[in-house]
Protein backbone atom coordinates (compact mmCIF):
# COMPACT_ATOMS: atom_id res chain seq x y z
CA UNK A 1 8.60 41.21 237.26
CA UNK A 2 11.32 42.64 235.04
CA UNK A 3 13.51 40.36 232.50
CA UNK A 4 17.07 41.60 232.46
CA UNK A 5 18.27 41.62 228.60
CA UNK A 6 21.66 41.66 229.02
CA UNK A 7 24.12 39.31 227.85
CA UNK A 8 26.22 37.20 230.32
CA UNK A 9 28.81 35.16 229.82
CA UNK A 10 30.06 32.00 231.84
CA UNK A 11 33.88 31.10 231.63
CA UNK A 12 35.96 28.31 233.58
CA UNK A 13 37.42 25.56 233.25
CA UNK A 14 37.26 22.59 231.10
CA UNK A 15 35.17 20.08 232.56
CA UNK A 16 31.94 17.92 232.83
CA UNK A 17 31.14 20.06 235.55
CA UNK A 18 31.69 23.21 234.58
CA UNK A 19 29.80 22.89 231.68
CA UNK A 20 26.79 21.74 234.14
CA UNK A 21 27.07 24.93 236.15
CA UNK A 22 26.82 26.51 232.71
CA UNK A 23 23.85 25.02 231.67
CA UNK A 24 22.25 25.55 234.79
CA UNK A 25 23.18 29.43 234.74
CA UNK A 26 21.71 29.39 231.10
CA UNK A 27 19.04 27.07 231.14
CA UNK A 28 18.18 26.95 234.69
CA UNK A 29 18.76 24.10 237.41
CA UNK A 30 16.97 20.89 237.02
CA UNK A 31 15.84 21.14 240.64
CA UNK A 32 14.80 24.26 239.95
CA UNK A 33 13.00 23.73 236.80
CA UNK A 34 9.41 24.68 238.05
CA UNK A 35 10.98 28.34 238.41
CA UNK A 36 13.43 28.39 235.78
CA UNK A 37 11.98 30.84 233.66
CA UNK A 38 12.58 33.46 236.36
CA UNK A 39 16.15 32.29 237.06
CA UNK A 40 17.67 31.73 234.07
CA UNK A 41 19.41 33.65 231.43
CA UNK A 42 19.28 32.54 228.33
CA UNK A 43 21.64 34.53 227.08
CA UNK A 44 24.70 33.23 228.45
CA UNK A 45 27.49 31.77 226.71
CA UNK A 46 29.97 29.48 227.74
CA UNK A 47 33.48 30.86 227.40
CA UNK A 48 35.35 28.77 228.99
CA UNK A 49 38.04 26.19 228.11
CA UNK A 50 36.60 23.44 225.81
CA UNK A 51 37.75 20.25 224.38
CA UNK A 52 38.39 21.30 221.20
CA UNK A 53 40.91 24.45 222.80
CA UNK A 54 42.36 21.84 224.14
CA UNK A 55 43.32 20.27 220.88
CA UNK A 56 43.64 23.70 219.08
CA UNK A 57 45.94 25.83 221.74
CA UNK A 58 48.07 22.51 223.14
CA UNK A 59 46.69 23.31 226.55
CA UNK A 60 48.66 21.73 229.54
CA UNK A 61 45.97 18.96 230.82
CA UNK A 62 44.77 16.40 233.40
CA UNK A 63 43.54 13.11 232.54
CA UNK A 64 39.64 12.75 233.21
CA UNK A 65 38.55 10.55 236.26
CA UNK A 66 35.88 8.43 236.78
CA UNK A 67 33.64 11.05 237.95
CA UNK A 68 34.49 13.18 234.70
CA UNK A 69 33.29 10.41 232.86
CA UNK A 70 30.21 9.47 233.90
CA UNK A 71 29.49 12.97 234.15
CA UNK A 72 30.13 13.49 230.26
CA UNK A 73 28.02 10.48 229.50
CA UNK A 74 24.95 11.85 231.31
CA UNK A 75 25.17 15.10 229.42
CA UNK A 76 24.97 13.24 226.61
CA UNK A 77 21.87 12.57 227.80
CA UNK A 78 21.01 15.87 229.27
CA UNK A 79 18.28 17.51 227.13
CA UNK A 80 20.14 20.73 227.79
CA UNK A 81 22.89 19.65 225.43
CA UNK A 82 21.68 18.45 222.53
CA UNK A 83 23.11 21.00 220.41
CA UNK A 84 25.82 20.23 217.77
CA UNK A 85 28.26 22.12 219.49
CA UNK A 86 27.89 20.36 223.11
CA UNK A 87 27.49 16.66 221.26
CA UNK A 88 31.06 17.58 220.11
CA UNK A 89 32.69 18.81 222.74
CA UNK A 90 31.36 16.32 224.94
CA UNK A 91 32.25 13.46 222.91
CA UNK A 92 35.68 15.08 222.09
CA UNK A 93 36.24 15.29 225.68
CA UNK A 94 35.44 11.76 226.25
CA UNK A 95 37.97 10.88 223.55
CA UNK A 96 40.87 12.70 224.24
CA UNK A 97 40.29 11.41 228.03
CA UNK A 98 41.66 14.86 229.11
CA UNK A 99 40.23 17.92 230.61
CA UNK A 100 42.23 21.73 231.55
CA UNK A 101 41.96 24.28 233.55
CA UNK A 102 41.92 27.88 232.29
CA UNK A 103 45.12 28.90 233.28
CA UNK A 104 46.70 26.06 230.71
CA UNK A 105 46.34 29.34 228.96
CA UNK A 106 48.97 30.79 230.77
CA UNK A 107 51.13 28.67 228.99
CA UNK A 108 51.21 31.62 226.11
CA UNK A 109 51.88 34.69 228.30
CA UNK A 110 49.69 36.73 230.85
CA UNK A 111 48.26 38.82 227.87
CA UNK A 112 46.83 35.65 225.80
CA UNK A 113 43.37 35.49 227.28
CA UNK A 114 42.87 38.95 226.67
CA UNK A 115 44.68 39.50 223.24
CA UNK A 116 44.38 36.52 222.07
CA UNK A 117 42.05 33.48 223.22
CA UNK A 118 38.91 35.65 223.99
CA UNK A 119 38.72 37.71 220.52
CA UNK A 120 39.55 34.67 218.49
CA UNK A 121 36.91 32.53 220.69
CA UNK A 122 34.48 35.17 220.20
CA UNK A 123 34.94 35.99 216.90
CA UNK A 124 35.09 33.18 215.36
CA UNK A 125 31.22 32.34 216.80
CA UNK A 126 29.75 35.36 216.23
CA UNK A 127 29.35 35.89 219.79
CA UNK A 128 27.06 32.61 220.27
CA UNK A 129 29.16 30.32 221.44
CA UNK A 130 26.77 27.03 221.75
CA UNK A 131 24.43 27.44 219.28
């Protein structure tokens, strides 16, 4: 079997569970974890609306329901983010008590994403976005 090398990206919106379709693009479902070596990508990075863009850009928000919570709190527990970056987010998240969809961006103009959001996102991590 051949391993595709190629990096992939994952943007959405900003919530609990978009960051679990994330991790399960990156690090595989937990369903699927007996085969997750063939259907993962590693690779991938999360570019998609965090907590702390929230904060930074002013992004338009909702308020985070139940759900939302309990989600967060379980990745908290999730093994597949325990980095520094995800702890943060995740427990920013939980204390702002908001959450925002990617077009908040809009907010800026139609060019932002492009000119703006995506260069600075990705430049400012190197291109690895949750180590």
């Amino acid at each position: 079997m051949r391993r595709c090398t190629c990096l992939s990206t994952y943007s959405r919106t900003g919530d609990p569970w978009s960051f679990r379709i994330y991790a399960s693009i990156a690090y595989g479902a937990i369903k699927t974890a007996h085969i997750s070596e063939y259907l993962a990508v590693p690779t991938a990075e999360f570019v998609g609306v965090t907590a702390s863009d929230i904060l930074n850009y002013d992004l338009p928000t909702d308020k985070l329901n139940e759900k939302d919570i309990a989600a967060l709190h379980a990745e908290l527990s999730d093994p597949r983010f325990q980095t520094e970056f995800w702890r943060q987010e995740i427990e920013t998240m939980l204390s702002i008590n908001r959450k925002a969809e990617q077009q908040a961006l809009a907010k800026y103009g139609l060019d932002y994403v492009t000119d703006t959001y995506l260069p600075e996102k990705l430049g400012s991590s190197g291109g690895d976005l949750h180590a």
